[in-house]
C-alpha atoms as a PDB file:
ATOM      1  CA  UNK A   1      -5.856 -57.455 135.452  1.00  0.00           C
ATOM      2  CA  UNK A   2      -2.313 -56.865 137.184  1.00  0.00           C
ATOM      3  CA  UNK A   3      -0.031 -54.310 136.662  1.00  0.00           C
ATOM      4  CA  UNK A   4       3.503 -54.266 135.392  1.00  0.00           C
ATOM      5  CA  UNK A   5       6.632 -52.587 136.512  1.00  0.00           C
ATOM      6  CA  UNK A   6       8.864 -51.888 133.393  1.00  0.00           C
ATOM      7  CA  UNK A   7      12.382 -52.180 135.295  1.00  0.00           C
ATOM      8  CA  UNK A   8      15.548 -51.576 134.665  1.00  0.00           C
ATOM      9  CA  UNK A   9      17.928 -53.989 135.891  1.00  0.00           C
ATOM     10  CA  UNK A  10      20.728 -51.914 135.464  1.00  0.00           C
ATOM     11  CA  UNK A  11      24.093 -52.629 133.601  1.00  0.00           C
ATOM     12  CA  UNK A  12      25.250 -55.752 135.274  1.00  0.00           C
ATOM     13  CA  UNK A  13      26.891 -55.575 138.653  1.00  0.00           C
ATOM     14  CA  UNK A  14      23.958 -56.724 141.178  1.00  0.00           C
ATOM     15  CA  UNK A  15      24.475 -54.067 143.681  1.00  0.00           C
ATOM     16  CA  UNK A  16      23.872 -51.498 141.222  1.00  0.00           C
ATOM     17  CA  UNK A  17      19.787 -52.702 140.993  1.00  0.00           C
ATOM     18  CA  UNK A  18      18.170 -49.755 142.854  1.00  0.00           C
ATOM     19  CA  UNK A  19      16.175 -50.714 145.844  1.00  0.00           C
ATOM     20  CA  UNK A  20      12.697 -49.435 144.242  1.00  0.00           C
ATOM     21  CA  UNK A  21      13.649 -52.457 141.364  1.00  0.00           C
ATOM     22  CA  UNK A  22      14.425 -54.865 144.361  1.00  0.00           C
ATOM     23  CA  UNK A  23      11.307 -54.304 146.292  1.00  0.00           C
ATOM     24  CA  UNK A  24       8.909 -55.033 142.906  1.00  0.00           C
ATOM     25  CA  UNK A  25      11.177 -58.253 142.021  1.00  0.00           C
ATOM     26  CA  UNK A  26      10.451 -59.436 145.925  1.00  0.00           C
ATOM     27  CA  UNK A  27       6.898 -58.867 144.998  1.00  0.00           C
ATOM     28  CA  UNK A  28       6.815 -60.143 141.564  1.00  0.00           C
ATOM     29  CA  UNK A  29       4.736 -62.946 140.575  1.00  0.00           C
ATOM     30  CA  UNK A  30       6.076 -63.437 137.388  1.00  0.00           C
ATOM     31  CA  UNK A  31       9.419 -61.707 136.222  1.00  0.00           C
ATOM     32  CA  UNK A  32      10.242 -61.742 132.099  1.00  0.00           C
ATOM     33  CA  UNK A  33      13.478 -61.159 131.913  1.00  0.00           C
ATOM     34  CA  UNK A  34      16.165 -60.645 129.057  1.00  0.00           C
ATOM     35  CA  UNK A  35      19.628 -61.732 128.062  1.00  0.00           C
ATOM     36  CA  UNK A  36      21.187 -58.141 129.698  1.00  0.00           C
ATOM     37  CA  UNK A  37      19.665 -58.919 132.679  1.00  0.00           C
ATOM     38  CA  UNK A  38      21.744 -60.259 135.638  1.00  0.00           C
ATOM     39  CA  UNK A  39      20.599 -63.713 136.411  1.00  0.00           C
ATOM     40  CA  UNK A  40      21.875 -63.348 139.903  1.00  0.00           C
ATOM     41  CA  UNK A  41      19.019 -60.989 139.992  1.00  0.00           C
ATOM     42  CA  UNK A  42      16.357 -63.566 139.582  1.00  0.00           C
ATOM     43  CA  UNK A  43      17.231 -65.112 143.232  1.00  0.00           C
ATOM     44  CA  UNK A  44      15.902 -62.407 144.857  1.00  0.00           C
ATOM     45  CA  UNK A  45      12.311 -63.189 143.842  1.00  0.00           C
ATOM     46  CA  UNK A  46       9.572 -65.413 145.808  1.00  0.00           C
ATOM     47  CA  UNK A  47       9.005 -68.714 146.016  1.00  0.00           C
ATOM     48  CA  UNK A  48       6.441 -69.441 143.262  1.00  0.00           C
ATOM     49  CA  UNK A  49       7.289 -66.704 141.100  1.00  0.00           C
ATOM     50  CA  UNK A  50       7.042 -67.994 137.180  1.00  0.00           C
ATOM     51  CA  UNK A  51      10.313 -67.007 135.416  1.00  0.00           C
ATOM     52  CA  UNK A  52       9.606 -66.325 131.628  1.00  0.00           C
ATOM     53  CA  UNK A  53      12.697 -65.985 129.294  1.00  0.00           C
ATOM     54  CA  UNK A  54      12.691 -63.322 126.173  1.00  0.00           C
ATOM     55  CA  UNK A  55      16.206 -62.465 125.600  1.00  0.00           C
ATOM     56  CA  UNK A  56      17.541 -61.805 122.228  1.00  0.00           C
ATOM     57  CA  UNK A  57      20.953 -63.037 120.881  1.00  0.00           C
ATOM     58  CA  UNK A  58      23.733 -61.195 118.602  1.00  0.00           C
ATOM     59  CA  UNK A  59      22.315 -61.731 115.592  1.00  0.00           C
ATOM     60  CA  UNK A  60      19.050 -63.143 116.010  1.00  0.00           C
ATOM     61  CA  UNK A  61      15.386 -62.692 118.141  1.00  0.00           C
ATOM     62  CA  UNK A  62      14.586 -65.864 120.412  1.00  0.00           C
ATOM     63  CA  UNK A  63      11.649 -63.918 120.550  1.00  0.00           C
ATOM     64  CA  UNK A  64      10.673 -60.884 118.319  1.00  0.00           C
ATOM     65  CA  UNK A  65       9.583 -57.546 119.853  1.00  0.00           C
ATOM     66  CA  UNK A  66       6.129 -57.929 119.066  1.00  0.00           C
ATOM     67  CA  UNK A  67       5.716 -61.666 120.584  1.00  0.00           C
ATOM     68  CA  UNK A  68       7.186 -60.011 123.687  1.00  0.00           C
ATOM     69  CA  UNK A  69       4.955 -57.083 123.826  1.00  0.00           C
ATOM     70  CA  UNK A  70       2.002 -59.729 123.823  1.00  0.00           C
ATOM     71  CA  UNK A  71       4.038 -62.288 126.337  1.00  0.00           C
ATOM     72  CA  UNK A  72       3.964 -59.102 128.882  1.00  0.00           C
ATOM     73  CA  UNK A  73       0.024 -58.493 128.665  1.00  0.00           C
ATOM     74  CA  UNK A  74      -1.203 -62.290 128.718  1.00  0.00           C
ATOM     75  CA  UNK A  75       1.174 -62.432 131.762  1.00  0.00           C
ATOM     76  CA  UNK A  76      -0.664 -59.203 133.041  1.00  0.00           C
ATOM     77  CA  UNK A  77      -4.141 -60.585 132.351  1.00  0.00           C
ATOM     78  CA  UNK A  78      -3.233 -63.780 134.946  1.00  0.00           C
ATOM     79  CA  UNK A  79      -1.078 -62.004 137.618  1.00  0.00           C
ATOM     80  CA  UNK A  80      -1.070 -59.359 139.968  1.00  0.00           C
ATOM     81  CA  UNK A  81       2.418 -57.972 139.340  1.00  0.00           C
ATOM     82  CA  UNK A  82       4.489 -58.305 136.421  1.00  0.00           C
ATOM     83  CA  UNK A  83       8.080 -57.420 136.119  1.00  0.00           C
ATOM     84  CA  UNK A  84       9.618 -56.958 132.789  1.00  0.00           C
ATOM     85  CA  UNK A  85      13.218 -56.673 133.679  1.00  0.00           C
ATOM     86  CA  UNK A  86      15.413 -55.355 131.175  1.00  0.00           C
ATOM     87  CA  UNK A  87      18.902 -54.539 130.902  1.00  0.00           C
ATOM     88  CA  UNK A  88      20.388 -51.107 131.832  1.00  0.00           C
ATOM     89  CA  UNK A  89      17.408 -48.802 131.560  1.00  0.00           C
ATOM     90  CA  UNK A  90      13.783 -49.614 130.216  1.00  0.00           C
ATOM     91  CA  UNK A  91      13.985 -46.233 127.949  1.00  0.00           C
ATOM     92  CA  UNK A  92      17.616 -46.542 126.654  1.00  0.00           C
ATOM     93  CA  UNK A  93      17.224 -48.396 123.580  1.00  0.00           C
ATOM     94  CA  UNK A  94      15.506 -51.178 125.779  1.00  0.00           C
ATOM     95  CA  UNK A  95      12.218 -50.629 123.717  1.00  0.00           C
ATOM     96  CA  UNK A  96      10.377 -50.229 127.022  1.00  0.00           C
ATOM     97  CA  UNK A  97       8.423 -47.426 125.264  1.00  0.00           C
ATOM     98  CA  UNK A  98       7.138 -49.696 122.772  1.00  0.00           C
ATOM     99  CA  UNK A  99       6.007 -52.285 125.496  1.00  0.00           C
ATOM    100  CA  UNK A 100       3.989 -49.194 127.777  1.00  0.00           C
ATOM    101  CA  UNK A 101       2.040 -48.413 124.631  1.00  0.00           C
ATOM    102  CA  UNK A 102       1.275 -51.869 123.844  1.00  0.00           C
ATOM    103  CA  UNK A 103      -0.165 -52.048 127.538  1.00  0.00           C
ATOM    104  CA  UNK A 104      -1.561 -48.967 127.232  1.00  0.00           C
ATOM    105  CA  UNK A 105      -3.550 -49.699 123.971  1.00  0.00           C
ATOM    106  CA  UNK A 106      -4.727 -52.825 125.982  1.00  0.00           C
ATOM    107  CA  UNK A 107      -6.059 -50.901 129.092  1.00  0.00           C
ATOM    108  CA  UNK A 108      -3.223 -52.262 131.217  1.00  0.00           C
ATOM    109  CA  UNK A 109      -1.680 -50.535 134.358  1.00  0.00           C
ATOM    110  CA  UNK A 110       2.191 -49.755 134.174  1.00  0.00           C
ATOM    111  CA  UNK A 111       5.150 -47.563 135.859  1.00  0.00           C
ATOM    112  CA  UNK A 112       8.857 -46.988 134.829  1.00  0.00           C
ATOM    113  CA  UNK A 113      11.314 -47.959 137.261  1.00  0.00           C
ATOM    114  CA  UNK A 114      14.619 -46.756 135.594  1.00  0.00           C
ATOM    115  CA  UNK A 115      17.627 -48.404 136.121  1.00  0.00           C
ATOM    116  CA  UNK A 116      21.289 -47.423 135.441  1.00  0.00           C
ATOM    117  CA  UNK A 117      22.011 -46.886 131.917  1.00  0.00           C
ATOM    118  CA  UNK A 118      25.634 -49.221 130.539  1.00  0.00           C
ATOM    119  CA  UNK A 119      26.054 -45.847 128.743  1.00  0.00           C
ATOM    120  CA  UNK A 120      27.577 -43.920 132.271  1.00  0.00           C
ATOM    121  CA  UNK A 121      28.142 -46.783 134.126  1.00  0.00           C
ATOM    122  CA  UNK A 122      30.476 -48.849 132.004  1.00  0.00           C
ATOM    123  CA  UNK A 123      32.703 -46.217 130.826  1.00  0.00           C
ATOM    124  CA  UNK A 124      32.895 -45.065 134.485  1.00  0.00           C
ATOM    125  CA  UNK A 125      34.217 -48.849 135.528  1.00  0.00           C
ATOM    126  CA  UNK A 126      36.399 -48.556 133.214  1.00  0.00           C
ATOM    127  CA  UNK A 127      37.773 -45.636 134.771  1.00  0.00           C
ATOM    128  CA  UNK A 128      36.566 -43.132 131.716  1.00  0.00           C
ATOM    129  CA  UNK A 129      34.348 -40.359 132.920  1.00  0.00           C
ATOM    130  CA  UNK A 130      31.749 -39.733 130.138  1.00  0.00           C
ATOM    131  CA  UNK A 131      32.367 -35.582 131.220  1.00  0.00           C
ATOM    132  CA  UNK A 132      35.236 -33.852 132.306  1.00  0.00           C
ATOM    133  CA  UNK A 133      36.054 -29.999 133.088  1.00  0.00           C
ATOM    134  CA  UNK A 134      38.156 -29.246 130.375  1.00  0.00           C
ATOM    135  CA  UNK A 135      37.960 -32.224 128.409  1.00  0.00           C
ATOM    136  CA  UNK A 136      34.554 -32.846 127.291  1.00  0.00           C
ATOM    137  CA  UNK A 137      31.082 -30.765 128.694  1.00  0.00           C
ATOM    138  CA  UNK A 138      28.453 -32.753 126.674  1.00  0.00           C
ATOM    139  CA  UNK A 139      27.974 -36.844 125.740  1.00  0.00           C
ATOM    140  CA  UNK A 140      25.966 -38.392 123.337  1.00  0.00           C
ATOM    141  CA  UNK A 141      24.595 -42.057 123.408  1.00  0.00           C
ATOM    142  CA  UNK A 142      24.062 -43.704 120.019  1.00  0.00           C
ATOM    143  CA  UNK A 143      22.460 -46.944 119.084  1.00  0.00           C
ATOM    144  CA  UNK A 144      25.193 -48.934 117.564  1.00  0.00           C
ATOM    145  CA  UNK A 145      23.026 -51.377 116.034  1.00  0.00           C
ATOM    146  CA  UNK A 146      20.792 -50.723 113.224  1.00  0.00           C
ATOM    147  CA  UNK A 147      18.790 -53.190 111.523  1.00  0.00           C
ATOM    148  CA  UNK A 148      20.386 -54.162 108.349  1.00  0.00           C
ATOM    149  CA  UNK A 149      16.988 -53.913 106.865  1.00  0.00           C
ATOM    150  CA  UNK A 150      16.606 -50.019 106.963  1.00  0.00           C
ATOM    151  CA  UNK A 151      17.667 -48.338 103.596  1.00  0.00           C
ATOM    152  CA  UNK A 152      18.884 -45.220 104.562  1.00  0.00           C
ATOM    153  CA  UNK A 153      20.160 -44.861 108.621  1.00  0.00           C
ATOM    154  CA  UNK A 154      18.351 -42.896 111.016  1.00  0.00           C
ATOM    155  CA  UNK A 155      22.040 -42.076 112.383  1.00  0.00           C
ATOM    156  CA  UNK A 156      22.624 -38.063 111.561  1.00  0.00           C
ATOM    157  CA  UNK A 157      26.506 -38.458 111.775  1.00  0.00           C
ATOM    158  CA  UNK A 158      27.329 -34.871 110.596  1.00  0.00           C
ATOM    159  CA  UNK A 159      26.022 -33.726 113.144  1.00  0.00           C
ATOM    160  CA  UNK A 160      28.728 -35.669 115.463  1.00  0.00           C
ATOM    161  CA  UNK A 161      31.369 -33.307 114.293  1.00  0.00           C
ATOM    162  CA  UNK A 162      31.853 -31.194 117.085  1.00  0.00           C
ATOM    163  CA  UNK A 163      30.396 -33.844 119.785  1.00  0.00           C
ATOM    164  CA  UNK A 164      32.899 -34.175 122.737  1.00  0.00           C
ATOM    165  CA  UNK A 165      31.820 -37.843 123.985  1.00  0.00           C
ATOM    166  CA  UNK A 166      30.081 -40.376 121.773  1.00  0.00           C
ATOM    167  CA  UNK A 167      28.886 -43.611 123.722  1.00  0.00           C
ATOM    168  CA  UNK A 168      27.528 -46.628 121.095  1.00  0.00           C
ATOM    169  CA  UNK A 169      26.188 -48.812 122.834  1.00  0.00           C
ATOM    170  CA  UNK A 170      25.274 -52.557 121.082  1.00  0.00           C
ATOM    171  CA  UNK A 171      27.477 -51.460 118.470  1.00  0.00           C
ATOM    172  CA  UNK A 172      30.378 -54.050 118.652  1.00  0.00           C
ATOM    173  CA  UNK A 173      29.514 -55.646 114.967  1.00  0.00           C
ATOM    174  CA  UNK A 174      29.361 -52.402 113.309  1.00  0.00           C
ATOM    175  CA  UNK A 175      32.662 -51.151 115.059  1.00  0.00           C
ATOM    176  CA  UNK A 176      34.168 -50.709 111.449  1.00  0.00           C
ATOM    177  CA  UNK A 177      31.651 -48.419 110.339  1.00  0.00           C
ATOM    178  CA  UNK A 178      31.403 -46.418 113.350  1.00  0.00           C
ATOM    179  CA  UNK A 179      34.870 -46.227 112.836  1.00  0.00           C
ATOM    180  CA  UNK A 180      35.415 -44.808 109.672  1.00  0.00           C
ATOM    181  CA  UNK A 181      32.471 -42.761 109.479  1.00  0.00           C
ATOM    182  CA  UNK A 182      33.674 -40.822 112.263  1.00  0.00           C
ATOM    183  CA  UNK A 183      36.455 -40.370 110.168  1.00  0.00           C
ATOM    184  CA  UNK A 184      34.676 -39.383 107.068  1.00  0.00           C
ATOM    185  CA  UNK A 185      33.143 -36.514 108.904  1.00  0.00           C
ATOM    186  CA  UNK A 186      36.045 -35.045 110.363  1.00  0.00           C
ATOM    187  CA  UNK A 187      37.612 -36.839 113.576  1.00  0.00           C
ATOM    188  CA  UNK A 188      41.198 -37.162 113.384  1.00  0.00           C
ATOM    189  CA  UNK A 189      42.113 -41.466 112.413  1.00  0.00           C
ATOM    190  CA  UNK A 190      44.399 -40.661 116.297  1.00  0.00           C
ATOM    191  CA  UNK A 191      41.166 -39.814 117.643  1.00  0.00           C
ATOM    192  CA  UNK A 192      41.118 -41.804 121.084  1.00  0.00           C
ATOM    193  CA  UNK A 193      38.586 -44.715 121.898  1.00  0.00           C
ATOM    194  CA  UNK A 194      37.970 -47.730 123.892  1.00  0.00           C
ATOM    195  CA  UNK A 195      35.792 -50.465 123.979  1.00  0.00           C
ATOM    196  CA  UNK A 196      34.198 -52.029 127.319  1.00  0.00           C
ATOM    197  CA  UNK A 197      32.944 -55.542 127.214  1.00  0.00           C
ATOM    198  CA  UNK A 198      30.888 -57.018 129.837  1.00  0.00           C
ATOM    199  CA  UNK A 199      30.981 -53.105 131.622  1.00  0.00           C
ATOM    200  CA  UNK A 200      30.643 -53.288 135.688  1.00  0.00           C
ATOM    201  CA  UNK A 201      31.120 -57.490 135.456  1.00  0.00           C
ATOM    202  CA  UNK A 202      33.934 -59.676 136.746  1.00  0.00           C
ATOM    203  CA  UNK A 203      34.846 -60.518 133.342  1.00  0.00           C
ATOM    204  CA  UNK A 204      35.039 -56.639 132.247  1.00  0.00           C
ATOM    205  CA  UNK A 205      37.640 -56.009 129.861  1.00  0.00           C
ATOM    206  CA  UNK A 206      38.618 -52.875 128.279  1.00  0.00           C
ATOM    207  CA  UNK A 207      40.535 -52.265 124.593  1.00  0.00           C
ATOM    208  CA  UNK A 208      41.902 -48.914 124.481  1.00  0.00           C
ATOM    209  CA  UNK A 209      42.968 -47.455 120.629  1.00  0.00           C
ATOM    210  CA  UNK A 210      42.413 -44.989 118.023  1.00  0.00           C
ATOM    211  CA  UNK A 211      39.520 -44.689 115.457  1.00  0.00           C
ATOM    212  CA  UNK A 212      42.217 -46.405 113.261  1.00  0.00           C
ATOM    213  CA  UNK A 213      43.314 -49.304 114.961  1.00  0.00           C
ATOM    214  CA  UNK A 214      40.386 -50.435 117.222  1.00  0.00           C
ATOM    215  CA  UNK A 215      38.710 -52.298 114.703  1.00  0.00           C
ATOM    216  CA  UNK A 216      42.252 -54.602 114.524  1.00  0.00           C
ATOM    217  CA  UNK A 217      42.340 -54.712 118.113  1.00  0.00           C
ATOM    218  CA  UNK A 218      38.935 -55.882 119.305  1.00  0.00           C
ATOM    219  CA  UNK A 219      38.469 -58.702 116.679  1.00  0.00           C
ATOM    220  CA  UNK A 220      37.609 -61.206 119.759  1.00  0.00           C
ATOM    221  CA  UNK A 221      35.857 -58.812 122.214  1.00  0.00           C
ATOM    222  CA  UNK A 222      33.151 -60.800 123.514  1.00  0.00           C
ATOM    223  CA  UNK A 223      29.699 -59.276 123.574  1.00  0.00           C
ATOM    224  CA  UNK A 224      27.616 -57.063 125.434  1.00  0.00           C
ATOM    225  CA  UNK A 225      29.523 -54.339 124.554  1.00  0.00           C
ATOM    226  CA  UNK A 226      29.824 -50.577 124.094  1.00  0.00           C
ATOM    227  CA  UNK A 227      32.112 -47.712 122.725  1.00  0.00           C
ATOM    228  CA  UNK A 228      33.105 -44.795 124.094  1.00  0.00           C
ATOM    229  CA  UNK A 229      34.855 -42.217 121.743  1.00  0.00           C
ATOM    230  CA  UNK A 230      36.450 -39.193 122.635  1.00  0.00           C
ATOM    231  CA  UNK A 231      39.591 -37.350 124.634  1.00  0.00           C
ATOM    232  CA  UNK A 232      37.907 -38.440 128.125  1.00  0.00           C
ATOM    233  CA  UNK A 233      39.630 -41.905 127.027  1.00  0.00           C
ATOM    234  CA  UNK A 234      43.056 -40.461 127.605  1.00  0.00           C
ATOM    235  CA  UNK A 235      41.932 -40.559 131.533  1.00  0.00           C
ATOM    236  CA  UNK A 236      41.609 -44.196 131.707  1.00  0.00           C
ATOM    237  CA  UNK A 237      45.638 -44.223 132.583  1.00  0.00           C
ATOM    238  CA  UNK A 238      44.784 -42.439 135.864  1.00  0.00           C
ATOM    239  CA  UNK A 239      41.396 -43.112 137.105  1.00  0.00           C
ATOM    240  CA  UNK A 240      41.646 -47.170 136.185  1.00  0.00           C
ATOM    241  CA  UNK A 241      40.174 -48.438 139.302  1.00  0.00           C
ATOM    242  CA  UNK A 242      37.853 -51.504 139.066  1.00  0.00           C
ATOM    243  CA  UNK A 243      39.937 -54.464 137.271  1.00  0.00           C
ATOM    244  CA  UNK A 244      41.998 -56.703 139.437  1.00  0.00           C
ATOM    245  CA  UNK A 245      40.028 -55.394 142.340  1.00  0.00           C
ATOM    246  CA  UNK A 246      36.560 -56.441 141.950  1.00  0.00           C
END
């Protein structure tokens, strides 16, 4: 039986991969990749290495989590070193968790190699610093995407009433809830936010608003995308530094 490396390919930009990811990829003998993960990434890899494609959509599952959880430990009964490469980080709403237990339960060998989370790194491309003396001394990160299935969210929003920086990430669709539930508990409809598709990318674009008007302003953002909400917005106008000079 082989072993697999759980990495995180971080949030898009190729030169953001840490080297520990890098060397395991250059190793790999078969590397199952999703849809967040740079392709680019993929040419790194030996000659011979099997490429195996799990990436879900907007939407819909080209493959559901549990198909993929048993695609990783037939893979690690026939090779010598796996690489599951996922998006961002393996822990941050990646479901890398679920995929070590499923090894686990199955005697398989594992390790985490975290990558850089969209969560910092996007908003920080975008020139919007998820902390700031002064401005904001905590963040949160939120799953933005629920599954329309659950009856009751898992999502405590009262608890977001005093909450200096709130990052959704994957939660582009449900931008009009987000929206005015933030409002419902408190935040002011001028509250500032801004929305970062395709974070650390050449096609990165940013729409800047209020908890009001974002919804009518990011009707054809194109996906992956995340939220940031919260007065560290207002720097953007300064510390804009990475569009039109990538």
């Amino acid at each position: 039986m082989g072993k697999v490396h759980l990495t995180g390919a971080g949030p898009g930009d190729i030169e953001l991969l840490t080297i520990k990811a890098l060397r395991v990829i250059k190793e790999a003998d078969v590397i199952i990749y999703d849809r967040l993960a740079n392709p680019d990434i993929l040419q790194e890899a030996k000659n011979g290495c099997e490429f195996v494609y799990v990436g879900k959509e907007d939407g819909r599952h080209i493959v559901p989590q549990d198909d993929i959880n048993e695609v990783i430990y037939q893979n690690a009964l026939k090779h010598e070193n796996v690489v599951r490469l996922k998006g961002g980080d393996p822990f941050v709403f990646g479901r890398g968790g679920e995929e070590a237990l499923y090894l686990r339960d199955r005697g398989i060998s594992f390790d985490v190699i975290p990558g850089i989370t969209s969560a910092i790194s996007a908003p920080a491309y975008a020139g919007i610093p998820v902390t700031h003396r002064g401005v904001s001394v905590s963040f949160r990160v939120v799953t933005g995407h629920e599954s329309p299935n659950k009856k009751e969210s898992q999502i405590p929003w009262e608890t977001f009433k005093t909450d200096d920086t709130i990052v959704f990430l994957m939660g582009l669709h449900n931008l009009p809830k987000i929206s005015k539930k933030l409002m419902e508990i408190g935040k002011p409809k001028n509250y500032p936010c801004a929305v970062i598709s395709k974070g650390t990318t050449k096609e990165q674009s940013v729409v800047v608003g209020t908890l009001e008007d974002i919804v009518a302003k990011t009707k054809d953002v194109p996906t992956p995308a995340l939220i940031v909400v919260g007065r560290v917005v207002e720097l953007r106008e300064q510390l804009q530094w990475f569009e039109g000079n990538e």
